[in-house]
Protein backbone atom coordinates (compact mmCIF):
# COMPACT_ATOMS: atom_id res chain seq x y z
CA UNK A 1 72.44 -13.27 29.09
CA UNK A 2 72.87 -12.22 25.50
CA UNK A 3 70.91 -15.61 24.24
CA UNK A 4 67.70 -13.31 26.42
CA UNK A 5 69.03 -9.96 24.69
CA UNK A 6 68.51 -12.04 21.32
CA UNK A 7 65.26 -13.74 22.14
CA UNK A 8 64.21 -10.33 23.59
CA UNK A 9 65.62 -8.38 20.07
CA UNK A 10 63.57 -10.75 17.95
CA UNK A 11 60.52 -10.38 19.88
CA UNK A 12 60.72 -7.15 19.78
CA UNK A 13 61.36 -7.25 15.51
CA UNK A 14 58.27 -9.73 15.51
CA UNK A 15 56.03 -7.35 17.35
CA UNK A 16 57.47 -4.31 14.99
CA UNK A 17 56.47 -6.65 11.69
CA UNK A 18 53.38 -7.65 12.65
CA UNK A 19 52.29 -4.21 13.43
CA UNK A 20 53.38 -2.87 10.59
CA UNK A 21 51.55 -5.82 8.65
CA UNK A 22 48.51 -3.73 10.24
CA UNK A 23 46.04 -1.90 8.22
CA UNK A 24 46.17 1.81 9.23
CA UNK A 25 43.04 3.13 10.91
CA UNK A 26 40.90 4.54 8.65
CA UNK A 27 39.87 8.30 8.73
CA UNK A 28 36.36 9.37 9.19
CA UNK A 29 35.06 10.95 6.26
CA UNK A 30 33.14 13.64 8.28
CA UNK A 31 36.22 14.40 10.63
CA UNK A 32 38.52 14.58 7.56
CA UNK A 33 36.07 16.84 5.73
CA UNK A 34 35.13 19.52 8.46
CA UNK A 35 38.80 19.38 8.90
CA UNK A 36 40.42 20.37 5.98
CA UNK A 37 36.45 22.57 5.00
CA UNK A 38 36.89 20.18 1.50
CA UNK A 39 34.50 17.77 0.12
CA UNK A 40 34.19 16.05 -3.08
CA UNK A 41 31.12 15.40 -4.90
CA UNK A 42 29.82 13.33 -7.83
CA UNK A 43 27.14 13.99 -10.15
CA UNK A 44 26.57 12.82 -13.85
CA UNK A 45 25.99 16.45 -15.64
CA UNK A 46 21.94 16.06 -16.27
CA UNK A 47 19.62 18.90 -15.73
CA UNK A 48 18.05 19.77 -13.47
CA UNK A 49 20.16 17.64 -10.94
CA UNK A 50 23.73 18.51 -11.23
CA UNK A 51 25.38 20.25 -14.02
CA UNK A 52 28.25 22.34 -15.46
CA UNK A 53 26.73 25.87 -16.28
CA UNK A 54 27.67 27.48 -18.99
CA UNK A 55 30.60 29.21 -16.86
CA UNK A 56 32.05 26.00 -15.80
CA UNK A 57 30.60 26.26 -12.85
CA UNK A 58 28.80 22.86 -11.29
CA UNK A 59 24.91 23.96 -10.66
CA UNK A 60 21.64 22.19 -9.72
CA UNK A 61 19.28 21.24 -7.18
CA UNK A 62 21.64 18.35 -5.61
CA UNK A 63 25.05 20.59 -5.72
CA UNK A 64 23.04 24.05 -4.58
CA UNK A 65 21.70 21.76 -1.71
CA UNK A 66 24.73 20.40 -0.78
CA UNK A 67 26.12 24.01 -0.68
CA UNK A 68 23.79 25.14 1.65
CA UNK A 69 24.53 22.50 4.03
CA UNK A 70 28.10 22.28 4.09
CA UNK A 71 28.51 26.17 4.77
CA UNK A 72 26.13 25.67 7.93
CA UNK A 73 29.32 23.32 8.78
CA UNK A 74 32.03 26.06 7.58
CA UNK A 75 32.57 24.03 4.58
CA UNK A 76 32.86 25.85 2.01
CA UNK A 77 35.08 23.95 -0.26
CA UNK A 78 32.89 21.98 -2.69
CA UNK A 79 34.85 20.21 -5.48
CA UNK A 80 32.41 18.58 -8.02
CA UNK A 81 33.91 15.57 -9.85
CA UNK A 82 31.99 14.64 -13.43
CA UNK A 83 31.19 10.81 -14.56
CA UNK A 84 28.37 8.95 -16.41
CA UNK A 85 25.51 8.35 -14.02
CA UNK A 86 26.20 4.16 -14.47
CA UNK A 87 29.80 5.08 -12.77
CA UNK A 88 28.85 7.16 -9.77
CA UNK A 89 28.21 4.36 -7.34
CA UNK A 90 31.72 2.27 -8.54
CA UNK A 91 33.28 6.35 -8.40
CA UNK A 92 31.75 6.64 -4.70
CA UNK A 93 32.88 3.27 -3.43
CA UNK A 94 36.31 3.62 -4.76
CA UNK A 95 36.86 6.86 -2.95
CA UNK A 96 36.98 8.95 -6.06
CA UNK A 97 34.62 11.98 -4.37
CA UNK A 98 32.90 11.33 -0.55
CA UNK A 99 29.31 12.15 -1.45
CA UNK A 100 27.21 11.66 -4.83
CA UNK A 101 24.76 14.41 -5.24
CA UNK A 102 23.08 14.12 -8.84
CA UNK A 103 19.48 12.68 -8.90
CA UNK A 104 20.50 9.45 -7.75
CA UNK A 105 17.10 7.27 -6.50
CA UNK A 106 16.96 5.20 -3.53
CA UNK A 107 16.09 2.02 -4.79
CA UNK A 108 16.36 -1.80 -2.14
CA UNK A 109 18.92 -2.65 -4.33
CA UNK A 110 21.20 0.48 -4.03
CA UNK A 111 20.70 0.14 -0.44
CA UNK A 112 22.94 -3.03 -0.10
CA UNK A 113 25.47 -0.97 -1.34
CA UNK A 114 25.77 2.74 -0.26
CA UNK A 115 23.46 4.06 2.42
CA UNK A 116 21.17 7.52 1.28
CA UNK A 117 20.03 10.54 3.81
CA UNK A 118 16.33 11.31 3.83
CA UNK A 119 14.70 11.86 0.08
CA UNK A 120 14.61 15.15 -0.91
CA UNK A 121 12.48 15.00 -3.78
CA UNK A 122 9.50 12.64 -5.17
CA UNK A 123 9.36 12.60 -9.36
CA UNK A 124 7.97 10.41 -12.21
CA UNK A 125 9.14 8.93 -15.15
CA UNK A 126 8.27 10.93 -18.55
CA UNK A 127 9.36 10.45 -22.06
CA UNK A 128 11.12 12.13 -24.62
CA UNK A 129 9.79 11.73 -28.73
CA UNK A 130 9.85 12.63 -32.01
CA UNK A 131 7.99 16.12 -32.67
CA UNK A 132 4.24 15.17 -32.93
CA UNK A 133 5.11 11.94 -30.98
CA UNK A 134 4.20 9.71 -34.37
CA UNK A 135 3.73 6.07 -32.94
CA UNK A 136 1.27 7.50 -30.18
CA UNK A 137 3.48 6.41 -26.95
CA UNK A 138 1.96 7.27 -23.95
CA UNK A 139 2.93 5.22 -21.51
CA UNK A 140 5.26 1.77 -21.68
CA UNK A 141 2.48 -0.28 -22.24
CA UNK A 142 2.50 1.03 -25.46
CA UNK A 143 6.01 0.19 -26.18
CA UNK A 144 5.40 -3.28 -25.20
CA UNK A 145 2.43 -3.54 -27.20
CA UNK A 146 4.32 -2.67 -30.31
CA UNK A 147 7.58 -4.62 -30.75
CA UNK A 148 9.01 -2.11 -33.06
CA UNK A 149 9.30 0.74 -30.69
CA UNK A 150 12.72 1.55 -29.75
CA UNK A 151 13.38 2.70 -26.01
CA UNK A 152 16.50 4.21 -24.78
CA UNK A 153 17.68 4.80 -21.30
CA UNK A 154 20.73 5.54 -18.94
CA UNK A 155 22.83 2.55 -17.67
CA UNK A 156 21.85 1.29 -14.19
CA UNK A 157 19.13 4.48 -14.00
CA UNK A 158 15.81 3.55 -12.08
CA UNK A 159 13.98 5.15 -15.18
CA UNK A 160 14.95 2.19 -17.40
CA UNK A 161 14.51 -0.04 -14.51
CA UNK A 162 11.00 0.67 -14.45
CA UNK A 163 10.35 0.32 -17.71
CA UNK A 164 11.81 -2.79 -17.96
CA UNK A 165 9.25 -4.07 -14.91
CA UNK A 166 6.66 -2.37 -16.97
CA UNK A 167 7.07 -5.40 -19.48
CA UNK A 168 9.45 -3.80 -22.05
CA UNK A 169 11.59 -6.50 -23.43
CA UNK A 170 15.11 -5.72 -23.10
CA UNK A 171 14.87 -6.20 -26.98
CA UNK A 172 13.09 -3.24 -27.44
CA UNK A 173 15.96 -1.15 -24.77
CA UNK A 174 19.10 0.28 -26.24
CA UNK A 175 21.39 1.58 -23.27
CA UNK A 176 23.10 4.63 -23.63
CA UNK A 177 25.88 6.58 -21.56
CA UNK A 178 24.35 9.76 -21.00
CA UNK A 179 21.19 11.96 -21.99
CA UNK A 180 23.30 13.85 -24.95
CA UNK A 181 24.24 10.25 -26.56
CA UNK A 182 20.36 9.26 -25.90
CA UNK A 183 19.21 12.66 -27.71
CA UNK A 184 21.37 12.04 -30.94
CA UNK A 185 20.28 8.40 -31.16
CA UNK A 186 16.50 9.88 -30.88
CA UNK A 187 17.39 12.41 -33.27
CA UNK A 188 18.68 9.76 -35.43
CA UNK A 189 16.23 7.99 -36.19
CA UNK A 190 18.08 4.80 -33.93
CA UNK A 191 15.57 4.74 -31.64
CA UNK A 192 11.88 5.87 -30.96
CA UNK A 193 11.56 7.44 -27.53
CA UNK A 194 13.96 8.07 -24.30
CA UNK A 195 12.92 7.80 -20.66
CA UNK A 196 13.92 10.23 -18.37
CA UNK A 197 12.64 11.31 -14.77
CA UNK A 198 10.48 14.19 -15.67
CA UNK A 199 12.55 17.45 -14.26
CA UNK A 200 15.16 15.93 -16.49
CA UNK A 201 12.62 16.39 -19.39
CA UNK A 202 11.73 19.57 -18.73
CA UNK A 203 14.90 21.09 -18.23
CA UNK A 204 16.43 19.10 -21.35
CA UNK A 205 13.42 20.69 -22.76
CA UNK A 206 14.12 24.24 -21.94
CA UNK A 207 16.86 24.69 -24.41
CA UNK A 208 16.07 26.49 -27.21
CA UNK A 209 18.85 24.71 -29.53
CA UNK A 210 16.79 21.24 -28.98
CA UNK A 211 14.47 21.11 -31.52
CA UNK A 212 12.41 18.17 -33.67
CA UNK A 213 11.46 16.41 -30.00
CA UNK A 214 9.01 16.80 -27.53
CA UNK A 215 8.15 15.38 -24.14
CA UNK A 216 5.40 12.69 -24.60
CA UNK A 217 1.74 14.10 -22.92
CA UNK A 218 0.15 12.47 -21.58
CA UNK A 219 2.49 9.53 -19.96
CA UNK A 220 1.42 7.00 -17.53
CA UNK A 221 4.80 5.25 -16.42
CA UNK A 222 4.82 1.54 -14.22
CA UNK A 223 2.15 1.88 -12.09
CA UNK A 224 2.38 -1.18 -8.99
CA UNK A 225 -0.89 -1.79 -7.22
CA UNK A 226 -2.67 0.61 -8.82
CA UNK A 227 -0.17 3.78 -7.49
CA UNK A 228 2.18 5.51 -9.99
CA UNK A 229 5.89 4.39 -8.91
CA UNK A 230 7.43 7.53 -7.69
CA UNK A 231 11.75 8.14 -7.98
CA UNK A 232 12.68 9.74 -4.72
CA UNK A 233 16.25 10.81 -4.80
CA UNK A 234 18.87 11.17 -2.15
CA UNK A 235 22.11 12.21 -1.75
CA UNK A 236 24.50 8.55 -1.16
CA UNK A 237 27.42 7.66 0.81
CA UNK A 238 29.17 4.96 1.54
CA UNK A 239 28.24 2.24 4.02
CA UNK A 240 30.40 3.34 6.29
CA UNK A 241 30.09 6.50 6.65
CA UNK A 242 27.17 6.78 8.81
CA UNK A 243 28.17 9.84 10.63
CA UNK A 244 28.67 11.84 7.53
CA UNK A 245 25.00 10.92 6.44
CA UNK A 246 23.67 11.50 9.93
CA UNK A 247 25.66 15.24 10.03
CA UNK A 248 23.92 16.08 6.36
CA UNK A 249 20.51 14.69 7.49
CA UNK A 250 20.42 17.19 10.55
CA UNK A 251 21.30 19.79 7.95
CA UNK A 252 18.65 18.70 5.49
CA UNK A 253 16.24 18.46 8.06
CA UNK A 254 16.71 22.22 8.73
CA UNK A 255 17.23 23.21 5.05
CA UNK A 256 13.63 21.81 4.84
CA UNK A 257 11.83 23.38 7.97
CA UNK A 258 13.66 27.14 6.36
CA UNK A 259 11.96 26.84 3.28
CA UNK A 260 15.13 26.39 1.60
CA UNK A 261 15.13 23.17 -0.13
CA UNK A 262 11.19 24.91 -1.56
CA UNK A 263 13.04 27.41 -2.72
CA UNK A 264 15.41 25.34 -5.02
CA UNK A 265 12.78 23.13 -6.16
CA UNK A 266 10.86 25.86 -7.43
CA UNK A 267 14.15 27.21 -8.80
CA UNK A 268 15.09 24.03 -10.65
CA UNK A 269 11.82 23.87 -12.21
CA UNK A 270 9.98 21.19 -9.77
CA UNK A 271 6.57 21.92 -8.42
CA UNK A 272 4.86 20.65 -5.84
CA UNK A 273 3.87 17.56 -6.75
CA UNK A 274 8.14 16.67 -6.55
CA UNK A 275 7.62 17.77 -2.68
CA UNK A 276 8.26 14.23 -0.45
CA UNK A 277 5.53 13.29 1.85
CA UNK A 278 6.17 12.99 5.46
CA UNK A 279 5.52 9.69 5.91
CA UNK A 280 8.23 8.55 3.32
CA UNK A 281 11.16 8.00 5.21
CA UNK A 282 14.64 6.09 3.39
CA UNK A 283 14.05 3.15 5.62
CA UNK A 284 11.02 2.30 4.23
CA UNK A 285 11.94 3.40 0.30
CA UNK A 286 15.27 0.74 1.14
CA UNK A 287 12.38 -2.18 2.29
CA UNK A 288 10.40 -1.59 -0.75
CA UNK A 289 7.30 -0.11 0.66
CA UNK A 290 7.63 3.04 -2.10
């Protein structure tokens, strides 16, 4: 009798261990948000994507779009977390904010690693020079045809990516950590141009207290198969947090059909020519047909 109480108690310890030896289940990121009406967001302070305003306060097309679609889903919570735009996708898959929401570009290779909802905008690359834009660069076939232009560009941005399949030599690319470090090497004489999507541009641009640079006009960027390659940015998640993605894309879908996500494209400076066509759809940006 107590030889089976024993076997029984050990059993019974065993079972206890190896449950414990469990992982816990994890939390849905969508049920843990509308929960507690809190969600965190990254973005890489660049205009006109996501930003700290002048009050502190995070601002933009990406973090006024979010806005709008977490209050149609009572939450209205919205922490923004700041990082350099090379970090974001490490920051997002470490669980250091649940969404990133700062001009990031669906690109195949991104897709292996975060999922995106639907592309909210469609914008080019442009450059940034030296007032009167002295060596002539209009496009990045003039930077490869001239060894002794300098490019700059953000880490792990698909602006430097497409110069670099545009036939600059990574020689001729100096990689900087964000658009103010990019500016002062410009300014410095360190390097000769800096590539930036376009709305970035203009809204760098748009500051009064820049001064001795211009944006280069007119710019022809990597062109494949005869069609301009177009950046068409997203908000990301991570891979498993499909129903979070699928919740925002119902929102973004309505956001759209309201006129609202018009409304703060035209407000962050975009124009129509940012405005995604129909039949782009993230599936197909993710297989490389865009």
């Amino acid at each position: 009798m107590l030889t089976n109480l024993f076997k029984s108690a050990a059993a019974a310890a065993m079972t206890t261990v190896l449950l414990g030896a469990l992982p816990a289940a994890h939390a849905d990121t969508k049920d843990t948000i509308l929960e507690n009406k809190k969600v965190t967001i990254g973005i890489h302070n660049r205009q006109p994507w996501g930003f700290r305003a002048e009050d502190g306060a995070a601002t933009g097309f990406h973090p006024d779009l979010i806005r709008a679609a977490f209050e149609r889903l009572g939450v209205k919570q919205v922490d923004f977390v700041i990082t350099e735009f090379g970090a974001l996708i490490p920051g997002l898959n470490a669980g250091r904010f649940d969404m990133v929401a700062s001009g990031i570009a669906i690109t195949p290779e991104r897709c292996k690693v975060i999922i995106f909802s639907e592309p909210d905008l469609a914008v080019g690359d442009s450059l940034i020079v030296k007032k009167g834009n002295p060596l002539k660069i209009h496009s990045y076939a003039d930077i490869v045809a001239n060894p002794k232009i300098r490019l700059s560009g953000g880490r792990g941005t698909l602006n430097s990516k497409n110069a670099i399949d545009a036939g600059v030599p990574t020689s001729q690319m100096t990689y900087l950590g964000d658009v103010q470090a990019m500016l002062s090497a410009l300014l410095a004489d360190r390097v000769d141009a800096v590539t930036l999507s376009a709305p970035s541009v203009v809204g760098l641009l748009d500051d009064p207290k820049l001064q001795g640079v211009e944006r280069a006009k007119p710019f022809t960027g990597l062109v494949r198969d005869g069609v301009p390659a177009m950046m068409y940015t997203a908000i990301a998640f991570r891979t498993d947090d499909t129903s979070l993605r699928d919740a925002y894309n119902e929102q973004l879908k309505a956001l759209k059909a309201e006129g609202v996500v018009d409304k703060l494209r035209d407000t962050y400076g975009f124009t129509d020519d940012d405005k995604v066509d129909d039949a782009v759809t993230t599936e197909k940006v993710c297989a490389g047909k865009y």
